[in-house]
N, C-alpha and C. Protein backbone atom coordinates (compact mmCIF):
# COMPACT_ATOMS: atom_id res chain seq x y z
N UNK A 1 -22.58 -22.21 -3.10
CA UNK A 1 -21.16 -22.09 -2.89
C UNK A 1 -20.59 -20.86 -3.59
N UNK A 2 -21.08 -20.19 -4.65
CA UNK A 2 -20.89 -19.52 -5.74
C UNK A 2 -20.80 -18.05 -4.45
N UNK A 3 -22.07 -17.62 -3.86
CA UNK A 3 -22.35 -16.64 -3.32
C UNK A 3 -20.96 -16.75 -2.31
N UNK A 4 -21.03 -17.74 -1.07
CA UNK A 4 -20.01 -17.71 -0.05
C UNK A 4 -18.48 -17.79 -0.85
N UNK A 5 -17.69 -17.90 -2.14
CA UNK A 5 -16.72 -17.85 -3.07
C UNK A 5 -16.72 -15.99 -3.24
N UNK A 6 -18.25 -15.52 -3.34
CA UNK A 6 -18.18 -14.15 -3.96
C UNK A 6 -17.80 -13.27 -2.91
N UNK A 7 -18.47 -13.77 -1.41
CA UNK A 7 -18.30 -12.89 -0.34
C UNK A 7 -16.98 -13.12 0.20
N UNK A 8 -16.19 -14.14 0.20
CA UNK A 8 -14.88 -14.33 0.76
C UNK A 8 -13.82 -13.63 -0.34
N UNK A 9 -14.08 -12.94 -1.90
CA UNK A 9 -13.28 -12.36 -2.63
C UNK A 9 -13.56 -11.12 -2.01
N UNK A 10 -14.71 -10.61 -1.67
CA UNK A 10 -15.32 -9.28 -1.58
C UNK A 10 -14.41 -8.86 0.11
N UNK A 11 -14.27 -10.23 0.85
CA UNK A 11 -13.99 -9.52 2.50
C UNK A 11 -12.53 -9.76 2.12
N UNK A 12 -11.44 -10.56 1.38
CA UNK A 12 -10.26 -10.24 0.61
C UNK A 12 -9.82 -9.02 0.37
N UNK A 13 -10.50 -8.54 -0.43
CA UNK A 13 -10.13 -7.65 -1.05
C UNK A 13 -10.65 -6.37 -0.38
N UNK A 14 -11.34 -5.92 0.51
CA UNK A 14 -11.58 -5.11 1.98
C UNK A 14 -10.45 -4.94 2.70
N UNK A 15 -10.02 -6.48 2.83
CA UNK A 15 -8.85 -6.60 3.58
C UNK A 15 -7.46 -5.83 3.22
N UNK A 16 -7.12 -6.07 1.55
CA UNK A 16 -5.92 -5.16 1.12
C UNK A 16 -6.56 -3.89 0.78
N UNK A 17 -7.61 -3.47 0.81
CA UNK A 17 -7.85 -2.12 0.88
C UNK A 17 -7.35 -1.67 2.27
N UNK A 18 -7.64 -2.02 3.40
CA UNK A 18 -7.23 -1.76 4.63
C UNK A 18 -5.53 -1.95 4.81
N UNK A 19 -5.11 -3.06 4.00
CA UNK A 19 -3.67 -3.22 4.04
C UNK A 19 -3.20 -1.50 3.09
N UNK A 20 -3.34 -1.32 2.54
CA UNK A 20 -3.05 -0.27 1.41
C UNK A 20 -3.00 0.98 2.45
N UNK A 21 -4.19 1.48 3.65
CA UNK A 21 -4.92 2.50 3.64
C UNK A 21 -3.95 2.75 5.32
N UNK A 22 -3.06 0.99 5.71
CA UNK A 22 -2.51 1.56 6.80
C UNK A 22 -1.11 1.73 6.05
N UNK A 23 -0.95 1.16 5.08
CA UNK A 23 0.74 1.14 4.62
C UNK A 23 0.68 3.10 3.99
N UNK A 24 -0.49 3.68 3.66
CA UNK A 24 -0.25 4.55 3.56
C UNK A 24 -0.11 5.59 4.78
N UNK A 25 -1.06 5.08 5.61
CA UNK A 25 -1.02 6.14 6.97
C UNK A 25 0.46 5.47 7.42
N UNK A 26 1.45 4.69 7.59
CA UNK A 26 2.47 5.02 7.91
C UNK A 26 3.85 5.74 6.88
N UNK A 27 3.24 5.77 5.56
CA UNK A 27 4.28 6.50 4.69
C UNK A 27 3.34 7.99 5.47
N UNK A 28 2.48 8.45 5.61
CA UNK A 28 2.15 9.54 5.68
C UNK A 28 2.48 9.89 7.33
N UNK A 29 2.93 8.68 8.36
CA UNK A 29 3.29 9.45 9.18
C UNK A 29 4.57 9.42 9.66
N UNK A 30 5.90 8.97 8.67
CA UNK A 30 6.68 9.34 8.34
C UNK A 30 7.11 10.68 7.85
N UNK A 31 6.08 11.15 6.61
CA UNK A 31 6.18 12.05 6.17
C UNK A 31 5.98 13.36 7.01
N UNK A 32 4.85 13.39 7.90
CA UNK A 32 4.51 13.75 8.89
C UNK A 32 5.60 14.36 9.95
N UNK A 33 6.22 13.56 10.15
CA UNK A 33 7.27 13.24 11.37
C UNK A 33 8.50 14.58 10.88
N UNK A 34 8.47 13.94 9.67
CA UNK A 34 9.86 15.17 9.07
C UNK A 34 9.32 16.37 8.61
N UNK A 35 8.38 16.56 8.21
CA UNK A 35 7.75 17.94 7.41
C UNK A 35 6.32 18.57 8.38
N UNK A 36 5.67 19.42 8.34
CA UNK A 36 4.81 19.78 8.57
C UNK A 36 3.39 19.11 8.50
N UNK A 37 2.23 19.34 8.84
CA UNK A 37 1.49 18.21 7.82
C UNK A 37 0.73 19.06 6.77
N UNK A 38 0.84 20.88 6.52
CA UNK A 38 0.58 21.23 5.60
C UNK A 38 1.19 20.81 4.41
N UNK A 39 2.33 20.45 4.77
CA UNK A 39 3.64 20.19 3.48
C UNK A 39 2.82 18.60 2.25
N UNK A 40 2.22 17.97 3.36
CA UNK A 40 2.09 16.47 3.02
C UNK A 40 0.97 16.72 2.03
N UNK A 41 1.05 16.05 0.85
CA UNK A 41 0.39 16.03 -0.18
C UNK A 41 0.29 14.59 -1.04
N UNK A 42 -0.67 13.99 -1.16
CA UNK A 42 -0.80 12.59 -1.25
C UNK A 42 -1.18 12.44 -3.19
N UNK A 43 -1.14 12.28 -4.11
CA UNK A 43 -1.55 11.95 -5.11
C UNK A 43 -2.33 10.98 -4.93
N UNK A 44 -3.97 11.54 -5.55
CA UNK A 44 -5.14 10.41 -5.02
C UNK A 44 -5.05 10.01 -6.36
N UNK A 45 -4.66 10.33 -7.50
CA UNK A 45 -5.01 9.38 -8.97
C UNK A 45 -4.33 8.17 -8.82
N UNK A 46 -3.21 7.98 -8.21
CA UNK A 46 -1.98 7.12 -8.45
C UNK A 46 -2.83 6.22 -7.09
N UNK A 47 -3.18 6.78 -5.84
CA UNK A 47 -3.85 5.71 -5.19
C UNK A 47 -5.26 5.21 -5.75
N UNK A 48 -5.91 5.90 -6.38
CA UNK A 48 -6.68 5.16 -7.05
C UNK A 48 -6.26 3.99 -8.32
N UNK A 49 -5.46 4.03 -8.55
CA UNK A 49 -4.87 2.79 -9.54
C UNK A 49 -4.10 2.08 -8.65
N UNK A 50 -3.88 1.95 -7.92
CA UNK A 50 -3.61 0.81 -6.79
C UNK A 50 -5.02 0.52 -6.11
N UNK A 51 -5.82 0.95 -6.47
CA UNK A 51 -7.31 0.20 -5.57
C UNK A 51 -8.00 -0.48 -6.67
N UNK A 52 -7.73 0.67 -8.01
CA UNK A 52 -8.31 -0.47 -9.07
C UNK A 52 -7.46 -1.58 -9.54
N UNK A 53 -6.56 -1.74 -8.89
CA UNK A 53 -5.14 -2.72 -9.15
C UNK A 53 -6.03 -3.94 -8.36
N UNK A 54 -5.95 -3.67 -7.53
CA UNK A 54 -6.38 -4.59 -6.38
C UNK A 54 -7.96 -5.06 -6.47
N UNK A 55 -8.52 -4.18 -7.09
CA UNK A 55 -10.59 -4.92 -7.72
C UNK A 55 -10.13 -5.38 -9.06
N UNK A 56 -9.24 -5.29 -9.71
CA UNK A 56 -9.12 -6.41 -11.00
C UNK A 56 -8.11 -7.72 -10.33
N UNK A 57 -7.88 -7.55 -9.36
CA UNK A 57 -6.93 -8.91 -8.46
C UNK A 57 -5.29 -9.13 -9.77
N UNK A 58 -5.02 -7.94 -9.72
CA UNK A 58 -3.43 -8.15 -10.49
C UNK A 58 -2.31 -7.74 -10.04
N UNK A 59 -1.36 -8.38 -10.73
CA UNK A 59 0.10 -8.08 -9.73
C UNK A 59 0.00 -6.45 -10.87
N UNK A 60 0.88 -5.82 -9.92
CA UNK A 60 1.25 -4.61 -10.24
C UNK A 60 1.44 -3.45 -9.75
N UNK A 61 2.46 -2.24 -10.35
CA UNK A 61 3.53 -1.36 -9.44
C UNK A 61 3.16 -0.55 -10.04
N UNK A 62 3.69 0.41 -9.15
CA UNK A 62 4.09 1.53 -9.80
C UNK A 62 4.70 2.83 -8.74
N UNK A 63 4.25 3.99 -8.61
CA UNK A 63 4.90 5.03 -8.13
C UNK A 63 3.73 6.28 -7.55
N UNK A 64 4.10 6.40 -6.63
CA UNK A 64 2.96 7.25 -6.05
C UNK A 64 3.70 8.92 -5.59
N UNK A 65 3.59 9.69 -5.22
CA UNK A 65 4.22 10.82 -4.70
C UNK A 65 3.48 11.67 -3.70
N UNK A 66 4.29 11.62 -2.84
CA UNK A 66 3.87 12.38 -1.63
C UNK A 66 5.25 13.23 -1.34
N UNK A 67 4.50 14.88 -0.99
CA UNK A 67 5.31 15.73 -0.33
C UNK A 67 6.54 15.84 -1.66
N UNK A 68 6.38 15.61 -2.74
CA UNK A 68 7.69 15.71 -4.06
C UNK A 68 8.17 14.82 -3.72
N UNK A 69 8.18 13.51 -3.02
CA UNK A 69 9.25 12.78 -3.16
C UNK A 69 8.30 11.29 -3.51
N UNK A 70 9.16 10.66 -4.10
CA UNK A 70 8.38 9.23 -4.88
C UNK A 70 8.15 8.21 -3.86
N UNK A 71 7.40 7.32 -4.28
CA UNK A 71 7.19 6.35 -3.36
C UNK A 71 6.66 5.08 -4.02
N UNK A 72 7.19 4.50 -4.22
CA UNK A 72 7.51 2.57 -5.08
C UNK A 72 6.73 2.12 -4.21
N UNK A 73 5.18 1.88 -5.30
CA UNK A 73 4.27 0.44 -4.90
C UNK A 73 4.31 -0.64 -5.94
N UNK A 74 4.02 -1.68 -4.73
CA UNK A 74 4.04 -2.69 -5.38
C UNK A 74 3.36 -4.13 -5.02
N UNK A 75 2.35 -4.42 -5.69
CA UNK A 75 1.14 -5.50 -5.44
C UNK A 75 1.53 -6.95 -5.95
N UNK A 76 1.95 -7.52 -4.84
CA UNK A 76 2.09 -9.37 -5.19
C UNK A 76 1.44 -9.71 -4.77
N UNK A 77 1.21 -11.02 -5.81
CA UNK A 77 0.41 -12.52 -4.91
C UNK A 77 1.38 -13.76 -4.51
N UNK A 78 1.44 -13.64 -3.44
CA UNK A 78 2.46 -14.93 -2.76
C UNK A 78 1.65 -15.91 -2.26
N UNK A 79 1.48 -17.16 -2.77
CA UNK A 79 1.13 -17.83 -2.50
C UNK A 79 -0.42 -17.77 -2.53
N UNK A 80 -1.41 -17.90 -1.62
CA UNK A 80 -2.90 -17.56 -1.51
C UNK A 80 -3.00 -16.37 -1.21
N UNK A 81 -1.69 -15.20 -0.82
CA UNK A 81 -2.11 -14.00 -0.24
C UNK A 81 -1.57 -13.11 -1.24
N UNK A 82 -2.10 -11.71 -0.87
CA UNK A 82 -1.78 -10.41 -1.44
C UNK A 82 -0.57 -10.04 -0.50
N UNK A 83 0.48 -9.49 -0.97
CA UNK A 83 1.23 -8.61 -0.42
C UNK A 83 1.27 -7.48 -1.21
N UNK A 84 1.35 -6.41 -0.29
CA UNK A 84 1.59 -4.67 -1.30
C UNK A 84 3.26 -4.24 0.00
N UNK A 85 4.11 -3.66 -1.10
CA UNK A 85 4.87 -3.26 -0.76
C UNK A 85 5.24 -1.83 -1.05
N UNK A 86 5.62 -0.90 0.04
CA UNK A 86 5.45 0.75 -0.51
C UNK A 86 6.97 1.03 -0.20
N UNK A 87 7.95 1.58 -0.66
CA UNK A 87 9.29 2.00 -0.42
C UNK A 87 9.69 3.45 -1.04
N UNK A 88 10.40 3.89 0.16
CA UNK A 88 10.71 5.40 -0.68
C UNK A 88 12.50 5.67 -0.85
N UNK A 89 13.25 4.22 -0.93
CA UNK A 89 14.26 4.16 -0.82
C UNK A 89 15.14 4.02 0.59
N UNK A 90 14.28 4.26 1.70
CA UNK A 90 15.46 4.66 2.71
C UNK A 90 14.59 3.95 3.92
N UNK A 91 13.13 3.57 3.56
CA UNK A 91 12.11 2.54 4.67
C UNK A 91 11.15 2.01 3.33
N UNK A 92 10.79 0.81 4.02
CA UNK A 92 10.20 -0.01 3.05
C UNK A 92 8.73 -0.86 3.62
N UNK A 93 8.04 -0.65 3.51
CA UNK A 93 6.97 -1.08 4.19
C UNK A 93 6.41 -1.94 3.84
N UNK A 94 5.84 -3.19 3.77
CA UNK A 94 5.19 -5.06 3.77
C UNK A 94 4.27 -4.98 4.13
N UNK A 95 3.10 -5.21 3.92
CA UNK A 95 1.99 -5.66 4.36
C UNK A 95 1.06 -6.65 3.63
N UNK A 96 0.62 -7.40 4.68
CA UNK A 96 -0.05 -8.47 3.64
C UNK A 96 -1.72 -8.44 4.73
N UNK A 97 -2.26 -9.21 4.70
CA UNK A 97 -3.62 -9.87 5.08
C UNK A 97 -3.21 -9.44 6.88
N UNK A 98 -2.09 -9.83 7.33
CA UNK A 98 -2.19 -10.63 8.73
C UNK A 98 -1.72 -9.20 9.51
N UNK A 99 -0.35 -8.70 8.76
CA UNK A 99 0.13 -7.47 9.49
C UNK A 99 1.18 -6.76 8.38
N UNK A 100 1.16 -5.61 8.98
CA UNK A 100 2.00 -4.70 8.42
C UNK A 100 4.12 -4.45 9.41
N UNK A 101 4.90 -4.54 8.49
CA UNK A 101 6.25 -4.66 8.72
C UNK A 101 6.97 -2.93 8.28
N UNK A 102 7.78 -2.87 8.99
CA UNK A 102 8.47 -1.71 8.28
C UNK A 102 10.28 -1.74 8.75
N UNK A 103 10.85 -1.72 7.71
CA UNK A 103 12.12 -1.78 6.91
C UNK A 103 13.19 -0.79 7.18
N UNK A 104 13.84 -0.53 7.87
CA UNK A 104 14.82 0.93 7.50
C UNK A 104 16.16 0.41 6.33
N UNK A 105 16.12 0.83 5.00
CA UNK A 105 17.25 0.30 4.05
C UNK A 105 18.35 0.64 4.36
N UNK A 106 18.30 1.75 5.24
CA UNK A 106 20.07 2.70 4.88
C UNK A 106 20.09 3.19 6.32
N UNK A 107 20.90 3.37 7.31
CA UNK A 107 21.18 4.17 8.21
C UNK A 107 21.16 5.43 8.00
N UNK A 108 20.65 6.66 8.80
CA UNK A 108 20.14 7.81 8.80
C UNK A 108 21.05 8.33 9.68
């Protein structure tokens, strides 16, 4: 039981890697959309502490930056699931296990 416990944490946590890797391809094709895509510049240290966020299984935020402008993550556990939430003030993006949501905060 121990092994099938180890492989269902291991395909979990695959899973919010993939949650993470589309919530970023839509901040990046946002970013995309308004700027060039030479302009787009991703900080990989800050996504790497959201992946090691997510292999120690803990809640936790923080701030990522793309293109100079910030971008608010943030890793819950609701209930049995992971949710990560990415916001740059003005769209806000949800994703958990099942699907990914996106937010407009403010009229443009």
């Amino acid at each position: 039981m121990k092994k099938q416990n180890g492989f269902l944490l291991i395909e979990q946590l695959f899973a919010l890697v993939l949650i993470i890797l589309c919530a970023s391809m839509f901040v990046g094709l946002f970013v995309i959309s308004e700027r060039s895509l030479n302009d787009v510049k991703v900080d990989n240290q800050l996504l790497a502490v959201m992946l090691q966020q997510l292999g120690e299984a803990t809640e936790s935020k923080g701030v990522m930056q793309i293109d100079k402008q910030d971008y608010r993550w943030q890793i819950n556990k609701i209930g049995a699931q992971w949710q990560i939430e990415v916001e740059n003030g003005t769209v806000r993006w949800t994703g958990t296990e099942q699907k990914v949501e996106k937010e407009w905060l403010h009229t443009r």
